[in-house]
Protein backbone atom coordinates (compact mmCIF):
# COMPACT_ATOMS: atom_id res chain seq x y z
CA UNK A 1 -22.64 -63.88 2.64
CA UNK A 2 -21.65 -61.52 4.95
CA UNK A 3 -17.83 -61.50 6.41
CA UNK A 4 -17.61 -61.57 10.31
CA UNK A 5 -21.46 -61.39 10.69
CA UNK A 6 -21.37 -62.30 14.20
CA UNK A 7 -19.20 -59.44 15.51
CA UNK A 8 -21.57 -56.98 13.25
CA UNK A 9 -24.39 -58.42 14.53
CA UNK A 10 -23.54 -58.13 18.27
CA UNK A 11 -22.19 -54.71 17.28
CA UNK A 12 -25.73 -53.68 15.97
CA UNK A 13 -27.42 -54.96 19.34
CA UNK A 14 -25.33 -53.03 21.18
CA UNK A 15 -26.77 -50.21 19.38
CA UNK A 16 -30.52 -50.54 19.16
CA UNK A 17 -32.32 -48.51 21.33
CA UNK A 18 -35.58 -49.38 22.73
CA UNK A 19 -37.38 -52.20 21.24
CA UNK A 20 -35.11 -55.10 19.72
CA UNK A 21 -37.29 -56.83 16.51
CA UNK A 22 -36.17 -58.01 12.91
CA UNK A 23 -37.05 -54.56 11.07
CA UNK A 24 -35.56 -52.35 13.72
CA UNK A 25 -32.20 -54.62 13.47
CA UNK A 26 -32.54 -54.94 9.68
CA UNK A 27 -32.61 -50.89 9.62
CA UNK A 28 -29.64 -50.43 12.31
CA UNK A 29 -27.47 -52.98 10.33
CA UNK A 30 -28.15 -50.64 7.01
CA UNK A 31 -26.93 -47.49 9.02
CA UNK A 32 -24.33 -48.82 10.15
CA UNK A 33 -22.58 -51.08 7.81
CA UNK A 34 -23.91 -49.36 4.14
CA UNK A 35 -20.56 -51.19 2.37
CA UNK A 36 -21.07 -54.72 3.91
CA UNK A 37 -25.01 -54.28 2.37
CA UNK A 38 -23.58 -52.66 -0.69
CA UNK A 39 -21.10 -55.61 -1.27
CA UNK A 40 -24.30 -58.20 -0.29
CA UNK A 41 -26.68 -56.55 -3.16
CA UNK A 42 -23.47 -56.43 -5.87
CA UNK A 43 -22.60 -60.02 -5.03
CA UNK A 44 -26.29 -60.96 -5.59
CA UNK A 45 -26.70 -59.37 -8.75
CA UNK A 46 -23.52 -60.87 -10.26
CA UNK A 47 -24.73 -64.11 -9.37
CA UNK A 48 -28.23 -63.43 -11.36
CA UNK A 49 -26.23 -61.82 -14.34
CA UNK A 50 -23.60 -65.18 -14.42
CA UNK A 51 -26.82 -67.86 -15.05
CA UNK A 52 -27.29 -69.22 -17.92
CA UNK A 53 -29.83 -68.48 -19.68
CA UNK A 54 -33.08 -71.02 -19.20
CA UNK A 55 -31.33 -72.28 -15.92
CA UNK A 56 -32.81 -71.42 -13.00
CA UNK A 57 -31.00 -71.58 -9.63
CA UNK A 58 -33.22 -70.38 -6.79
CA UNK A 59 -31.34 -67.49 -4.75
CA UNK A 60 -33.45 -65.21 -2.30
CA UNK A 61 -33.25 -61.01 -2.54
CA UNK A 62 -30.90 -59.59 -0.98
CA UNK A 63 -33.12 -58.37 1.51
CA UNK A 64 -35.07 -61.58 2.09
CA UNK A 65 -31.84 -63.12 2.74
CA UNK A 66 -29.91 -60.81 5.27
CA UNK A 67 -33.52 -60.68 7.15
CA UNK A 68 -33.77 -64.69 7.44
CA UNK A 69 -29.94 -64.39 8.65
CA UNK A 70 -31.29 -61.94 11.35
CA UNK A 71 -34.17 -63.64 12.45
CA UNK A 72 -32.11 -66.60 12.70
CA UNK A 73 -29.02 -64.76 14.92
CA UNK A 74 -31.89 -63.34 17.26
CA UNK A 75 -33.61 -66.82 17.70
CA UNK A 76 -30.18 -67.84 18.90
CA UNK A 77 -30.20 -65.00 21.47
């Protein structure tokens, strides 16, 4: 989950250059927020490591997951 995504995400818009698409977002949010991505890859791993073992809780990547919140914000757009 990541903490006033909206404001980042207009923030990143703002500074795309040229063509606007999920990967070229996906890449400008990375340079530009590296501890909001940091915290989103920590917070999924101690989620994994806190399962018990046998249990199964389905949780997309990281990556799969801040993409699908992307493509969703630019739908919206």
């Amino acid at each position: 989950m990541i903490i006033e995504k909206e404001q980042k995400f207009k923030e990143v818009l703002s500074k795309i250059e040229g063509n606007i698409n999920e990967r070229s977002f996906f890449n400008k949010f990375l340079e530009l927020y590296p501890e909001v991505w940091k915290k989103h890859k920590i917070t999924f791993s101690k989620f994994n490591r806190s399962k018990q073992f046998g249990q199964t809780i389905p949780l997309p990547k990281p990556e799969v997951s801040l993409k699908k919140e992307i493509r969703t914000w630019l739908q919206k757009q």
